[in-house]
PDB file of N, CA and C in Angstrom:
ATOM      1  N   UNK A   1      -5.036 -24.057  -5.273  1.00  0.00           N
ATOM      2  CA  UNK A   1      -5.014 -23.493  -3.935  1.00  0.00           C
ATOM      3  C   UNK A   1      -4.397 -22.098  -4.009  1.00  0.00           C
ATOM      4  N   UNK A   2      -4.612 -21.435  -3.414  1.00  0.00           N
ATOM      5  CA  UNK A   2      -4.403 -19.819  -2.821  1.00  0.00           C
ATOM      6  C   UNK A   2      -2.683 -19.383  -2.440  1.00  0.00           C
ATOM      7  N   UNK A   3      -2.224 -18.492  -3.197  1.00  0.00           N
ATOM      8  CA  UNK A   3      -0.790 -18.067  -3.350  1.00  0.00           C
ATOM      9  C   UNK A   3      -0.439 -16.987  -2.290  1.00  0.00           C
ATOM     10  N   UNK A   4       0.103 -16.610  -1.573  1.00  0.00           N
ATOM     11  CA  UNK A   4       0.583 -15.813  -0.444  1.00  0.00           C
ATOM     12  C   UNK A   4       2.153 -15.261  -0.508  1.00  0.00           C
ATOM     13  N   UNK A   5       1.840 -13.538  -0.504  1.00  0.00           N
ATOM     14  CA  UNK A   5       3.000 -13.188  -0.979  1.00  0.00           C
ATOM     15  C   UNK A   5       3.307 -12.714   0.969  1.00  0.00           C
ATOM     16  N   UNK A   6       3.994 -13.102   1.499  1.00  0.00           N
ATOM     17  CA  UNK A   6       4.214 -12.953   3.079  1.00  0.00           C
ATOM     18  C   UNK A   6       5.642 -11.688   3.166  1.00  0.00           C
ATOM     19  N   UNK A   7       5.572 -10.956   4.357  1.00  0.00           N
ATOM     20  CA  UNK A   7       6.457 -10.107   4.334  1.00  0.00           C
ATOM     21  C   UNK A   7       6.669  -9.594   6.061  1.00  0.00           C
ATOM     22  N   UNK A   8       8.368  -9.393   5.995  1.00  0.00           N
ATOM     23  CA  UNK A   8       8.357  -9.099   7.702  1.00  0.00           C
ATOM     24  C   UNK A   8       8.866  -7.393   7.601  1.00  0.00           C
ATOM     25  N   UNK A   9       8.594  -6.508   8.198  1.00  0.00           N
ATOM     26  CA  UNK A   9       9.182  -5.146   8.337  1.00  0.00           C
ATOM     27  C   UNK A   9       9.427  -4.716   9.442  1.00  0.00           C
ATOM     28  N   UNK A  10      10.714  -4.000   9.539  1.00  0.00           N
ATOM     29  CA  UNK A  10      10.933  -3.289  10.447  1.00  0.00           C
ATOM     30  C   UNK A  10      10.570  -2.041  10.455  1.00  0.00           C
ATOM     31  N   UNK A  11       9.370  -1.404  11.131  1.00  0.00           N
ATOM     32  CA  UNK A  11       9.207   0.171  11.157  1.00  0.00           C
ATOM     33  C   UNK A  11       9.568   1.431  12.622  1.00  0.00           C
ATOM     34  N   UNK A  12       9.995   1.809  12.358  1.00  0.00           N
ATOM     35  CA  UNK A  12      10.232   2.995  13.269  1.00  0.00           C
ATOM     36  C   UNK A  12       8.416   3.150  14.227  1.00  0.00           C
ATOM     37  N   UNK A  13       8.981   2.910  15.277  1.00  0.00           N
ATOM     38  CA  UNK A  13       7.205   3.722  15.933  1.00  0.00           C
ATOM     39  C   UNK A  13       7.180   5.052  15.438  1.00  0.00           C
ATOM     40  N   UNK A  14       7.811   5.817  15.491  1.00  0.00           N
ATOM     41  CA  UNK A  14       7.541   7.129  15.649  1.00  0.00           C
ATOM     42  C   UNK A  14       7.123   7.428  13.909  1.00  0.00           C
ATOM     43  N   UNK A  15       7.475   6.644  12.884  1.00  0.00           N
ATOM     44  CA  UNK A  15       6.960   6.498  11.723  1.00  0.00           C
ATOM     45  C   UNK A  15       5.813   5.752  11.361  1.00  0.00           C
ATOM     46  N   UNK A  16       5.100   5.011  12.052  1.00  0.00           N
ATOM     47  CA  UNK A  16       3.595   4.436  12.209  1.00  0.00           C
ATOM     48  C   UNK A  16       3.059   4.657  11.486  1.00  0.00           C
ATOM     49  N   UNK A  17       2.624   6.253  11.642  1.00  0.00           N
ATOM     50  CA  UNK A  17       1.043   7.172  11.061  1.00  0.00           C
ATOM     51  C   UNK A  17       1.742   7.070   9.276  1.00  0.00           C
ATOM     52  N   UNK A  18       2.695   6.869   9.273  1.00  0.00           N
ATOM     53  CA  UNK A  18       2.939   7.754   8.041  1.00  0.00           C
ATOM     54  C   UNK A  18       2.962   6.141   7.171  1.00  0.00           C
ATOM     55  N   UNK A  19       3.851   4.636   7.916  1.00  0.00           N
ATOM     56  CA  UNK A  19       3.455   3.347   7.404  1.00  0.00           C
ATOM     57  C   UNK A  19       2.132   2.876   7.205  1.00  0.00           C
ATOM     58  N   UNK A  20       0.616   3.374   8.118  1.00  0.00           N
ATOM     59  CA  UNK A  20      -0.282   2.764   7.712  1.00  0.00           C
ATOM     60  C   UNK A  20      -0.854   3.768   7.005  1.00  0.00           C
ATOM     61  N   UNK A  21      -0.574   5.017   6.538  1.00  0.00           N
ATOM     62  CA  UNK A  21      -0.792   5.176   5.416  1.00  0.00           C
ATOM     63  C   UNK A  21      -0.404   4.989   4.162  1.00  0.00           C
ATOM     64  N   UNK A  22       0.959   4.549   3.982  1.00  0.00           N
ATOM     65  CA  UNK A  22       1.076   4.118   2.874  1.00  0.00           C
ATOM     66  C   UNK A  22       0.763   2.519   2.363  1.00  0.00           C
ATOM     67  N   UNK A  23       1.035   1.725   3.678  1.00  0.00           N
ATOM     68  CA  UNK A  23       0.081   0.463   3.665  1.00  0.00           C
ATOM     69  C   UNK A  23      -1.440   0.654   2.986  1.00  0.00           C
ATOM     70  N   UNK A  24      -1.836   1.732   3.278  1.00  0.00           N
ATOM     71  CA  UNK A  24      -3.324   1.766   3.073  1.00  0.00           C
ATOM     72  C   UNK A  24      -3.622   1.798   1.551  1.00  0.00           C
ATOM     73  N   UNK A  25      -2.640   2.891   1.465  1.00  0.00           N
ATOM     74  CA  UNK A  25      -2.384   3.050  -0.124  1.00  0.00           C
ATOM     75  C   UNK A  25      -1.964   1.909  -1.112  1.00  0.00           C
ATOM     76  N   UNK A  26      -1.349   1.118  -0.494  1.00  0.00           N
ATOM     77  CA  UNK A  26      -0.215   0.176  -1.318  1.00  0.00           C
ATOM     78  C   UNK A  26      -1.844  -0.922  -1.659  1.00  0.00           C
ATOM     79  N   UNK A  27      -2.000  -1.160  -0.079  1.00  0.00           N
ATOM     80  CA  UNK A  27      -3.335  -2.257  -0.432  1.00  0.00           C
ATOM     81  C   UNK A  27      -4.398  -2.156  -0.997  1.00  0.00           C
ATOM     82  N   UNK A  28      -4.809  -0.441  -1.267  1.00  0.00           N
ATOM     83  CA  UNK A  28      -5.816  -0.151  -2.127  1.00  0.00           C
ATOM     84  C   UNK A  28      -5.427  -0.478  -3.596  1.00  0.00           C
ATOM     85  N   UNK A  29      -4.278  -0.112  -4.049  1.00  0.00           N
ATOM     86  CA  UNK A  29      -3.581  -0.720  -5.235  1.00  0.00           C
ATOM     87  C   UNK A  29      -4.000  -2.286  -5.502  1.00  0.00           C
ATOM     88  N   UNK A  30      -3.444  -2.861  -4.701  1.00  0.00           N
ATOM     89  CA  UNK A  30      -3.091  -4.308  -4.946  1.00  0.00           C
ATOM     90  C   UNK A  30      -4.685  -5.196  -4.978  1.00  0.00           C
ATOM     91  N   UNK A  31      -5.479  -4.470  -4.150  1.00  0.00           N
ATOM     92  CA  UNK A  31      -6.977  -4.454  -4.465  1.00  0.00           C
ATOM     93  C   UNK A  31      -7.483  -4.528  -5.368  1.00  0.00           C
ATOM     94  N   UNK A  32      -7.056  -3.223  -6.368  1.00  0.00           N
ATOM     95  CA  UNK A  32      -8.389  -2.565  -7.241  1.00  0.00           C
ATOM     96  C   UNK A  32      -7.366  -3.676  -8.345  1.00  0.00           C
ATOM     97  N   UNK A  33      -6.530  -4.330  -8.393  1.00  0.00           N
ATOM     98  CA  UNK A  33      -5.917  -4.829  -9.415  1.00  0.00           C
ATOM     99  C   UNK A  33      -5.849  -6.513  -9.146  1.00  0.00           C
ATOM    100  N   UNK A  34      -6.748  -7.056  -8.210  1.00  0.00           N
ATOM    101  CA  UNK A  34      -7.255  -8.232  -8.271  1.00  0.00           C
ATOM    102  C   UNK A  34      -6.807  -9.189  -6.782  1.00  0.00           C
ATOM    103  N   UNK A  35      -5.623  -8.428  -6.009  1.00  0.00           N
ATOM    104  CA  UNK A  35      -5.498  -9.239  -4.658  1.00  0.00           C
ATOM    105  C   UNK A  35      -6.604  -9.401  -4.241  1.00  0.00           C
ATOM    106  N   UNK A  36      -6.961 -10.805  -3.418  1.00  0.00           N
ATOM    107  CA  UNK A  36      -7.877 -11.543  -2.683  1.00  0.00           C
ATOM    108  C   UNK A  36      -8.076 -10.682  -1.269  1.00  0.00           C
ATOM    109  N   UNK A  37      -6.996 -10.562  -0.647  1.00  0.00           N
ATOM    110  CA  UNK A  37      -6.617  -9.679   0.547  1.00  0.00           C
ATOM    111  C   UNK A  37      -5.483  -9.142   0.928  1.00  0.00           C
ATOM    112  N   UNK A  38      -5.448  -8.061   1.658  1.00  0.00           N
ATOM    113  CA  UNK A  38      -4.292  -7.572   2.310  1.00  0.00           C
ATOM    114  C   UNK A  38      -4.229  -7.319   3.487  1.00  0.00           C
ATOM    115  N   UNK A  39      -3.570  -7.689   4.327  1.00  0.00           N
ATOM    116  CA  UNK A  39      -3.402  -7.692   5.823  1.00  0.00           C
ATOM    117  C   UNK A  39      -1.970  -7.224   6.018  1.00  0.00           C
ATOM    118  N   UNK A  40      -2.041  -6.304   7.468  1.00  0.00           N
ATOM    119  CA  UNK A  40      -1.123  -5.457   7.879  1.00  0.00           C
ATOM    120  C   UNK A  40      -0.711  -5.742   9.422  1.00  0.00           C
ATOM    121  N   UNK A  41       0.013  -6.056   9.698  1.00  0.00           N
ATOM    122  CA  UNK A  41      -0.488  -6.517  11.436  1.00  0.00           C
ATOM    123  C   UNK A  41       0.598  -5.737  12.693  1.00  0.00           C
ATOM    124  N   UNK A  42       0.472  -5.283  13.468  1.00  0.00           N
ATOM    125  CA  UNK A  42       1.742  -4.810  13.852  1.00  0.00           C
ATOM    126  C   UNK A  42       1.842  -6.010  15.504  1.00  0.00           C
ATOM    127  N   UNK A  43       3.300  -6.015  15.752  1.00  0.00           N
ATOM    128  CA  UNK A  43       3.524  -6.804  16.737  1.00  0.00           C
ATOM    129  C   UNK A  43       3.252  -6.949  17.809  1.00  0.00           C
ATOM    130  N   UNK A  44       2.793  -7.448  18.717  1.00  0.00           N
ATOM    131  CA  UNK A  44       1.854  -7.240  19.857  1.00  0.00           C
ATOM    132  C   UNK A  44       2.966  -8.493  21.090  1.00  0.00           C
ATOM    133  N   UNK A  45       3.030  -9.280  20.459  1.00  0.00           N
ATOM    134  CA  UNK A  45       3.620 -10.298  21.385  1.00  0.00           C
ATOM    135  C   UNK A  45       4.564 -11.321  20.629  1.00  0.00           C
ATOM    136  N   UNK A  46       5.756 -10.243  20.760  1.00  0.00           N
ATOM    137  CA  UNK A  46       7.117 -10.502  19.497  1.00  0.00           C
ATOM    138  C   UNK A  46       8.147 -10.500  20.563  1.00  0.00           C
ATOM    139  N   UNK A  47       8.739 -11.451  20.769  1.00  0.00           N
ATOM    140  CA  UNK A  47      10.151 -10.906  22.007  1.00  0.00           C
ATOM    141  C   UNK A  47      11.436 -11.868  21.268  1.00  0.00           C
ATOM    142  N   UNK A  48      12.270 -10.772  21.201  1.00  0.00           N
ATOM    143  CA  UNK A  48      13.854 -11.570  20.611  1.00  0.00           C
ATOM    144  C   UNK A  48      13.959 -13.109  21.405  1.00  0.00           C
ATOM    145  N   UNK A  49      14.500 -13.782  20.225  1.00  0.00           N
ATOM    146  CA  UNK A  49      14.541 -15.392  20.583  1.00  0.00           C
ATOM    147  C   UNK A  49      16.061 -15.895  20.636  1.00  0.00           C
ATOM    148  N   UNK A  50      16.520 -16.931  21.476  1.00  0.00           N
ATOM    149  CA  UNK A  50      17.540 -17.096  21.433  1.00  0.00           C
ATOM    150  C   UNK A  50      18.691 -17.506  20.598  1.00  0.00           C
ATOM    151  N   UNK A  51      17.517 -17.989  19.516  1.00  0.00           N
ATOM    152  CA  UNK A  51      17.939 -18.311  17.579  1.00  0.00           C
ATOM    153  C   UNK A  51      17.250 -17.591  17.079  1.00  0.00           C
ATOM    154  N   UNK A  52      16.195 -17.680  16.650  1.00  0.00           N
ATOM    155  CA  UNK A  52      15.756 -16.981  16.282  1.00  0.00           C
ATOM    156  C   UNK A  52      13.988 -16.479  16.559  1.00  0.00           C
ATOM    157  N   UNK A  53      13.995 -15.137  16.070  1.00  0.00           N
ATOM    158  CA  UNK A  53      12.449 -14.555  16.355  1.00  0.00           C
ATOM    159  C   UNK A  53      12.423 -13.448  15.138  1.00  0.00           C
ATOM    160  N   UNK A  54      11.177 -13.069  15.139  1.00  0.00           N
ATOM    161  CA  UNK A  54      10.461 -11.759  14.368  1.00  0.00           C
ATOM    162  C   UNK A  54      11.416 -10.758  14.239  1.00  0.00           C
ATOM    163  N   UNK A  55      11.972  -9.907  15.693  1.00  0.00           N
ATOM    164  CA  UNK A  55      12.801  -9.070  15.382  1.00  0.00           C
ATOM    165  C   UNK A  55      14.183  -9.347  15.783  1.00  0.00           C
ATOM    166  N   UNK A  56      14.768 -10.964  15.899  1.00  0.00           N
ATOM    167  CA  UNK A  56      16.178 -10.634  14.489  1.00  0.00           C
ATOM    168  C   UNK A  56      16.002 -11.061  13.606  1.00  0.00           C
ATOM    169  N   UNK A  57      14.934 -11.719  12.799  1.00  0.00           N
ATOM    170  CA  UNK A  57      14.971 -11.494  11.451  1.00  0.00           C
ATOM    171  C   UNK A  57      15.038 -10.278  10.295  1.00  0.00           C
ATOM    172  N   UNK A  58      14.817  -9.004  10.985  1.00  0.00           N
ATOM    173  CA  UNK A  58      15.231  -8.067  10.348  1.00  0.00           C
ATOM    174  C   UNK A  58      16.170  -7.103  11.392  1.00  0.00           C
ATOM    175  N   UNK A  59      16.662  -7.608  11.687  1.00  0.00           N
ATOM    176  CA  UNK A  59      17.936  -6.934  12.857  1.00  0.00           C
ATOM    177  C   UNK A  59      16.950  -5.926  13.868  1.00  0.00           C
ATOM    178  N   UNK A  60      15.879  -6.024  14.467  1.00  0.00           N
ATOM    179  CA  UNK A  60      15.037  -4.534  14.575  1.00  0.00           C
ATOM    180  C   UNK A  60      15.968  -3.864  15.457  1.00  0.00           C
ATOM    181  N   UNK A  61      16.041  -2.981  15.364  1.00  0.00           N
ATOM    182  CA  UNK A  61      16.916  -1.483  16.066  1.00  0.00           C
ATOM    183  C   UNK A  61      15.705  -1.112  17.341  1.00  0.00           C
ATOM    184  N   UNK A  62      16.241  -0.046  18.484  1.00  0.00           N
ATOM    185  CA  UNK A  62      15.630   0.163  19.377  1.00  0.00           C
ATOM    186  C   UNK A  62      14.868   1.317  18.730  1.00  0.00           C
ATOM    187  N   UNK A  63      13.334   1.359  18.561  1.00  0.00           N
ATOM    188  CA  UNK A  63      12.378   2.090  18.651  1.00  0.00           C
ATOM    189  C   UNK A  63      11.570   1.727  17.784  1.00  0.00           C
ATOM    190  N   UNK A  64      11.796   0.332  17.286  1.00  0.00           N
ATOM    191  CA  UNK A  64      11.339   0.167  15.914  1.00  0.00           C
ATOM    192  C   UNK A  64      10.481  -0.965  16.335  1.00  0.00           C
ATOM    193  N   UNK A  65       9.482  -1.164  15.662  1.00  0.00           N
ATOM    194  CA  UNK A  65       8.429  -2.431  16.093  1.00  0.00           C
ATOM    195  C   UNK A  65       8.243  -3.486  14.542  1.00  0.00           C
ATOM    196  N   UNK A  66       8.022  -4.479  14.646  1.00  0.00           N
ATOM    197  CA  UNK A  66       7.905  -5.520  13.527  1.00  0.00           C
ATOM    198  C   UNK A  66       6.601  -5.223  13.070  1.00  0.00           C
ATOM    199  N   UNK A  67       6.496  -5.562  11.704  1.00  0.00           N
ATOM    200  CA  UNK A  67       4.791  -5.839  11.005  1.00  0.00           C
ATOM    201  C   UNK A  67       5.078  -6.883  10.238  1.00  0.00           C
ATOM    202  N   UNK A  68       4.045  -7.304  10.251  1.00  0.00           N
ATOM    203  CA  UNK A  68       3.800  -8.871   9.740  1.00  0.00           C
ATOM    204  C   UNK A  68       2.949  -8.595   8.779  1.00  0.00           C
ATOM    205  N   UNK A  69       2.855  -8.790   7.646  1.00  0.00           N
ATOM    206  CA  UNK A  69       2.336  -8.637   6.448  1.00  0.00           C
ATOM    207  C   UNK A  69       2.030  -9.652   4.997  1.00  0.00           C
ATOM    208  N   UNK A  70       0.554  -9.724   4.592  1.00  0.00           N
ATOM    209  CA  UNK A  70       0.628 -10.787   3.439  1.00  0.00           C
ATOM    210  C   UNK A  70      -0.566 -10.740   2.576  1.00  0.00           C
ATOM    211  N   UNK A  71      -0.215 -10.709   1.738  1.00  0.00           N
ATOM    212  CA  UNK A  71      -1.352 -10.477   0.104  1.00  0.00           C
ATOM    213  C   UNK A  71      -1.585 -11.877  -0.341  1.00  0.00           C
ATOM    214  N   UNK A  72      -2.876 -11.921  -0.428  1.00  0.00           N
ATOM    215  CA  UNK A  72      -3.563 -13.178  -0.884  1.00  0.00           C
ATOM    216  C   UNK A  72      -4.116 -12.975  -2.459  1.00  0.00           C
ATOM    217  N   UNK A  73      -3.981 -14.492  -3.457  1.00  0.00           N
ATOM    218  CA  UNK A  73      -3.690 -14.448  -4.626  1.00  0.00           C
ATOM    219  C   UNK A  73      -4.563 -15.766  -4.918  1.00  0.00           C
ATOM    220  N   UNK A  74      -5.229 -15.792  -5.940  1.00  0.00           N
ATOM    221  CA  UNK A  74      -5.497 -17.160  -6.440  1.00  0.00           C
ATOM    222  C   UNK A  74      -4.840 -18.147  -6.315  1.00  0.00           C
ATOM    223  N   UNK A  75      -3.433 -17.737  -7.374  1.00  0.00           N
ATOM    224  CA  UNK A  75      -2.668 -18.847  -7.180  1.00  0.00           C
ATOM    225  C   UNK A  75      -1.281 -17.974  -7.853  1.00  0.00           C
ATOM    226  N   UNK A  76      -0.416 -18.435  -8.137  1.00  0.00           N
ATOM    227  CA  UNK A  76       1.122 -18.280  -8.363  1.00  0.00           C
ATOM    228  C   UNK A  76       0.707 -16.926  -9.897  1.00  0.00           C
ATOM    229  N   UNK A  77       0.149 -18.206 -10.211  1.00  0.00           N
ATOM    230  CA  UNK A  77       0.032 -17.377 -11.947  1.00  0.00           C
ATOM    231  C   UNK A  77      -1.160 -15.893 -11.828  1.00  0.00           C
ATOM    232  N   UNK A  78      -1.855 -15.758 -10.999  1.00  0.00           N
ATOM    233  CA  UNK A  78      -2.818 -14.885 -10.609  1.00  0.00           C
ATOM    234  C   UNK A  78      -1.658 -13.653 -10.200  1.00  0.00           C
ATOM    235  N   UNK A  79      -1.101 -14.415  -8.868  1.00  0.00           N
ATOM    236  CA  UNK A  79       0.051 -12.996  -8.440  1.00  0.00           C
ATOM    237  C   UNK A  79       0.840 -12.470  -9.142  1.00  0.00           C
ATOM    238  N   UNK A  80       1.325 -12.954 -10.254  1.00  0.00           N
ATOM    239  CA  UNK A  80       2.077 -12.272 -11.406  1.00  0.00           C
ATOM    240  C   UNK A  80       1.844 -11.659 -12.218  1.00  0.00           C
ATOM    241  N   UNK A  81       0.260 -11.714 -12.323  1.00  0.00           N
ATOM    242  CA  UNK A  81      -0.828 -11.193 -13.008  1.00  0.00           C
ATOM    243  C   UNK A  81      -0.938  -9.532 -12.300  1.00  0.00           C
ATOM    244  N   UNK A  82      -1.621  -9.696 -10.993  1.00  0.00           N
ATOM    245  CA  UNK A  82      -1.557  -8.984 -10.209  1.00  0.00           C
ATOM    246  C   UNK A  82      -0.226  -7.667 -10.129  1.00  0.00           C
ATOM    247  N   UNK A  83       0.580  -8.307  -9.767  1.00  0.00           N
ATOM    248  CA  UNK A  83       2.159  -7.384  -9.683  1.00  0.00           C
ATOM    249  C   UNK A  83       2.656  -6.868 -10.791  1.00  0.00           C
ATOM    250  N   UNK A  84       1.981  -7.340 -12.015  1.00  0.00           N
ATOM    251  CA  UNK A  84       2.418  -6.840 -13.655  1.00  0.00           C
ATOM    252  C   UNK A  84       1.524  -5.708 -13.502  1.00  0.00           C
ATOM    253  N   UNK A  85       0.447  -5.845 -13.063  1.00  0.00           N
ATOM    254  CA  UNK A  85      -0.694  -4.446 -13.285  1.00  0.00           C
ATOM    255  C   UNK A  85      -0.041  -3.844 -11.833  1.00  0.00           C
ATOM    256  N   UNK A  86       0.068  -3.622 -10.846  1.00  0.00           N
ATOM    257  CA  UNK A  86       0.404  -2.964  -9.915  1.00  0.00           C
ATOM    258  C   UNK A  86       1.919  -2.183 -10.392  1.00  0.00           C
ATOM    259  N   UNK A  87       2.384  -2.385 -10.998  1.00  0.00           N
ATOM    260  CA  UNK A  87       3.889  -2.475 -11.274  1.00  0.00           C
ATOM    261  C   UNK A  87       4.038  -1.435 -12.305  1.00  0.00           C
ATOM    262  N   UNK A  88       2.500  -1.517 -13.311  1.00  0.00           N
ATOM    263  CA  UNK A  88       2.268  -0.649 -14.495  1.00  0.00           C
ATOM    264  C   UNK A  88       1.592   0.820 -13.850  1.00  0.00           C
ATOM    265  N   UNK A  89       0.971   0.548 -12.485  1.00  0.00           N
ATOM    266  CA  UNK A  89       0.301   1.623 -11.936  1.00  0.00           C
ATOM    267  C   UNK A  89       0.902   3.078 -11.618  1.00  0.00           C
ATOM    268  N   UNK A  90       0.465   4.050 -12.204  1.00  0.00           N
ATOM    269  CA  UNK A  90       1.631   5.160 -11.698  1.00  0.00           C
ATOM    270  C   UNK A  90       1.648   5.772 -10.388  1.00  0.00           C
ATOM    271  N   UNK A  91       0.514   5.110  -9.819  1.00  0.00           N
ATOM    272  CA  UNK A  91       0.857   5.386  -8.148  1.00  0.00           C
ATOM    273  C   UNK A  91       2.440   4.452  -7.632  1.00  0.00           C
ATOM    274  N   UNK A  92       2.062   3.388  -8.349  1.00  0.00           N
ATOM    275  CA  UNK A  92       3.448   2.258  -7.778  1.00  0.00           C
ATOM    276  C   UNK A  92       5.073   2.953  -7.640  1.00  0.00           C
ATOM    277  N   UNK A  93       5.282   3.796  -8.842  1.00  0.00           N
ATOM    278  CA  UNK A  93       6.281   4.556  -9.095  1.00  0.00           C
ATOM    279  C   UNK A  93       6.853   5.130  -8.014  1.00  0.00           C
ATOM    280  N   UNK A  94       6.070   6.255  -7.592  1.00  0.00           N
ATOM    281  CA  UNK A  94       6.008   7.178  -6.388  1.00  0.00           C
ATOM    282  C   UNK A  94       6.566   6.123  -5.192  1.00  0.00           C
ATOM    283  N   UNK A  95       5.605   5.095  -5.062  1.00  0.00           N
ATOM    284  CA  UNK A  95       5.791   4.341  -3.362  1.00  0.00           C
ATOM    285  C   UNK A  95       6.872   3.412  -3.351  1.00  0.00           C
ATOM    286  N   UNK A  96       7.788   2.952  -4.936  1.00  0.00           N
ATOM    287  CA  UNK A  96       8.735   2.373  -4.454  1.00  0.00           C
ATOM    288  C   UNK A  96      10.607   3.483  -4.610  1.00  0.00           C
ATOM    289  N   UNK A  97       9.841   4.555  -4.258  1.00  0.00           N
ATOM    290  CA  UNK A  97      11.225   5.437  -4.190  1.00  0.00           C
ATOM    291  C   UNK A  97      11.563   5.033  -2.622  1.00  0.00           C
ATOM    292  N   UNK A  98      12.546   4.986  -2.527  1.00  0.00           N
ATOM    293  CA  UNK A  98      13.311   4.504  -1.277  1.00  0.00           C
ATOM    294  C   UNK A  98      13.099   5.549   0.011  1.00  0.00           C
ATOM    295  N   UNK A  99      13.301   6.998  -0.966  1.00  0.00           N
ATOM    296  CA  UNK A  99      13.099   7.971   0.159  1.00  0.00           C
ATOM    297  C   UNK A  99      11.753   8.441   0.526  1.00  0.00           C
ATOM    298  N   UNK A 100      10.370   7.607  -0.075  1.00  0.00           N
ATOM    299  CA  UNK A 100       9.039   7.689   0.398  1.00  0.00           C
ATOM    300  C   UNK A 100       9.035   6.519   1.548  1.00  0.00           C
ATOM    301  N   UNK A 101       9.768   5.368   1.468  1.00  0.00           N
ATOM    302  CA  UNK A 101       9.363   4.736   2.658  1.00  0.00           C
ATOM    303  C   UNK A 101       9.616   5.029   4.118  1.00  0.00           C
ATOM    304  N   UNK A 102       8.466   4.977   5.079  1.00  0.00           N
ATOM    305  CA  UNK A 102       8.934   5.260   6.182  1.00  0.00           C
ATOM    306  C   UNK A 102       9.654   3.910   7.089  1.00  0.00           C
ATOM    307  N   UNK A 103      10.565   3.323   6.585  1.00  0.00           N
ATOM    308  CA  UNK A 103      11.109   2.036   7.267  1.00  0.00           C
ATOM    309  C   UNK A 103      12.451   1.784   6.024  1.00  0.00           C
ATOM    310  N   UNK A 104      13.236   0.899   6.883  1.00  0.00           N
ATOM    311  CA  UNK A 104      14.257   0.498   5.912  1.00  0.00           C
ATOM    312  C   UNK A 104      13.949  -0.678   5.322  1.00  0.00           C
ATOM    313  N   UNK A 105      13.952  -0.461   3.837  1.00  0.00           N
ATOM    314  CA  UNK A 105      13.687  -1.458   2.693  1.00  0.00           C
ATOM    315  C   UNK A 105      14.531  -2.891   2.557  1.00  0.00           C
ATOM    316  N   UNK A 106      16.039  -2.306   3.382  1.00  0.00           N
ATOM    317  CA  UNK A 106      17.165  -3.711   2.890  1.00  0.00           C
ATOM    318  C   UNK A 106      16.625  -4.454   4.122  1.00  0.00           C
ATOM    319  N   UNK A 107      16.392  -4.183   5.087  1.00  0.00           N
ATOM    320  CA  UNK A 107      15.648  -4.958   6.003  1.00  0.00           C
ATOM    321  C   UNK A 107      14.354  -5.541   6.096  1.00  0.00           C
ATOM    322  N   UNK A 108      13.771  -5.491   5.311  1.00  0.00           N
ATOM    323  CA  UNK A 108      12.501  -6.480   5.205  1.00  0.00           C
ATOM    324  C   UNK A 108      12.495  -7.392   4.142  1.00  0.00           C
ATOM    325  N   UNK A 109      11.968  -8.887   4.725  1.00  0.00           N
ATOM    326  CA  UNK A 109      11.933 -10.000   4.119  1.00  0.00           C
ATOM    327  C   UNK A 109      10.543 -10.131   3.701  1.00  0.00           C
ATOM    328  N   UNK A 110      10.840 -10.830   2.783  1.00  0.00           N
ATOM    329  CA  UNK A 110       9.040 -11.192   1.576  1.00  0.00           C
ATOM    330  C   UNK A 110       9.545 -12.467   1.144  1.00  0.00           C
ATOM    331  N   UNK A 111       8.795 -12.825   0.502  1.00  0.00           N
ATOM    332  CA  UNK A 111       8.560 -13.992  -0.647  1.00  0.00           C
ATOM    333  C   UNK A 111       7.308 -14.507  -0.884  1.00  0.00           C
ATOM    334  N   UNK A 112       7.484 -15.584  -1.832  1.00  0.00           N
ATOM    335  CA  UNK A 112       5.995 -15.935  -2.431  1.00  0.00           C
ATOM    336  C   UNK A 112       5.929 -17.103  -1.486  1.00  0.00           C
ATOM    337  N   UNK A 113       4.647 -17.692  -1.363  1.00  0.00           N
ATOM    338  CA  UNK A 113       4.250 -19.407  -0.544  1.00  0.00           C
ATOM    339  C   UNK A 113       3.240 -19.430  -1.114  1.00  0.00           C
ATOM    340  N   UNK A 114       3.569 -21.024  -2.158  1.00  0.00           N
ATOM    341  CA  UNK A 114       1.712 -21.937  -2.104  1.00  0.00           C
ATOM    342  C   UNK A 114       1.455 -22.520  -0.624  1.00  0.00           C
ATOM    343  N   UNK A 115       0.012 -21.752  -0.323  1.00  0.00           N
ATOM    344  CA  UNK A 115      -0.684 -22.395   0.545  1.00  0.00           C
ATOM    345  C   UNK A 115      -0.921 -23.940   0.118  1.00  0.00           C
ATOM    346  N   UNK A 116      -0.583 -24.734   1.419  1.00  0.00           N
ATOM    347  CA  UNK A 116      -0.627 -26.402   1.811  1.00  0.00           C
ATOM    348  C   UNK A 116      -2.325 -26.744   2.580  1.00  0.00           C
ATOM    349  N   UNK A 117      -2.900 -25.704   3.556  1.00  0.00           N
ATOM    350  CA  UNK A 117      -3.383 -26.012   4.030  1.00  0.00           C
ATOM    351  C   UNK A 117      -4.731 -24.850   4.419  1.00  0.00           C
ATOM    352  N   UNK A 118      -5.824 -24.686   3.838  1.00  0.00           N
ATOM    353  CA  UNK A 118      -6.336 -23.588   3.933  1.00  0.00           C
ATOM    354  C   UNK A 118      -7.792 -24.219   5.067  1.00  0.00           C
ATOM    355  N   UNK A 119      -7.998 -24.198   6.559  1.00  0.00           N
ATOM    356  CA  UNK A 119      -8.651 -24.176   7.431  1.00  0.00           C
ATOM    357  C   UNK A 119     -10.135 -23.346   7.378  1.00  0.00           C
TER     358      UNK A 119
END
C-alpha cells in the first residue's frame, strides 16, 4: 500500500506568491525523482479549536494562513528512495537554506504514514 509523507505549515499571506513558487519548485523535484503526487492546499475552512485545530498546531501568528501538504510514495522503501535522490539534487541545496523559505521552518510539522485505507 501507498506511503504518505503529510505536512502542516504556517505561511505568512503576504508571502504566498513567493510559497507557491517554491512549492512548485520543490514538487517538480520530488516528481522528476519518482513521487506519485504532490499536493499543496491552502486553508479555506480552518478555525482555532478549543484543544486542538490546524492553526495551533503550528502556533499560527496573525497574518499567517495554514497549508496542508502531502507527497505520495509507493511505499516506505520507495520514499527513501525518492528523498536520497531529491536530497542529492543541487536544486535541493538552495531550497533548504532557512533564509530561502518564505515561512518559519521550526513551525511546521511532517512525518511519514502507511496508508490503511485507500478509497
Amino acid at each position: 500500500m501507498a506511503y504518505v509523507d503529510g505536512f502542516v505549515v504556517p505561511v505568512p499571506k503576504n508571502n504566498m506568491d513567493k510559497y507557491r513558487e517554491l512549492a512548485t519548485l520543490v514538487g517538480k523535484i520530488y516528481r522528476e525523482h519518482g513521487a506519485l503526487q504532490f499536493r499543496e492546499c491552502i486553508a479555506d475552512d480552518v478555525n482555532p479549536g478549543k484543544l486542538t485545530s490546524f492553526p495551533q498546531s503550528v502556533n499560527l501568528e496573525e497574518g499567517e494562513t495554514v497549508v496542508f501538504a502531502w507527497i505520495m510514495y509507493e511505499s516506505r522503501a520507495h520514499r527513501d528512495e525518492v528523498n536520497a535522490k531529491v536530497m542529492k539534487d543541487p536544486r535541493s541545496a538552495e531550497l533548504a537554506k532557512p533564509e530561502t523559505r518564505p515561512f518559519d521552518g521550526k513551525r511546521m510539522i511532517f512525518g511519514g504514514f502507511d496508508m490503511v485505507i485507500d478509497l
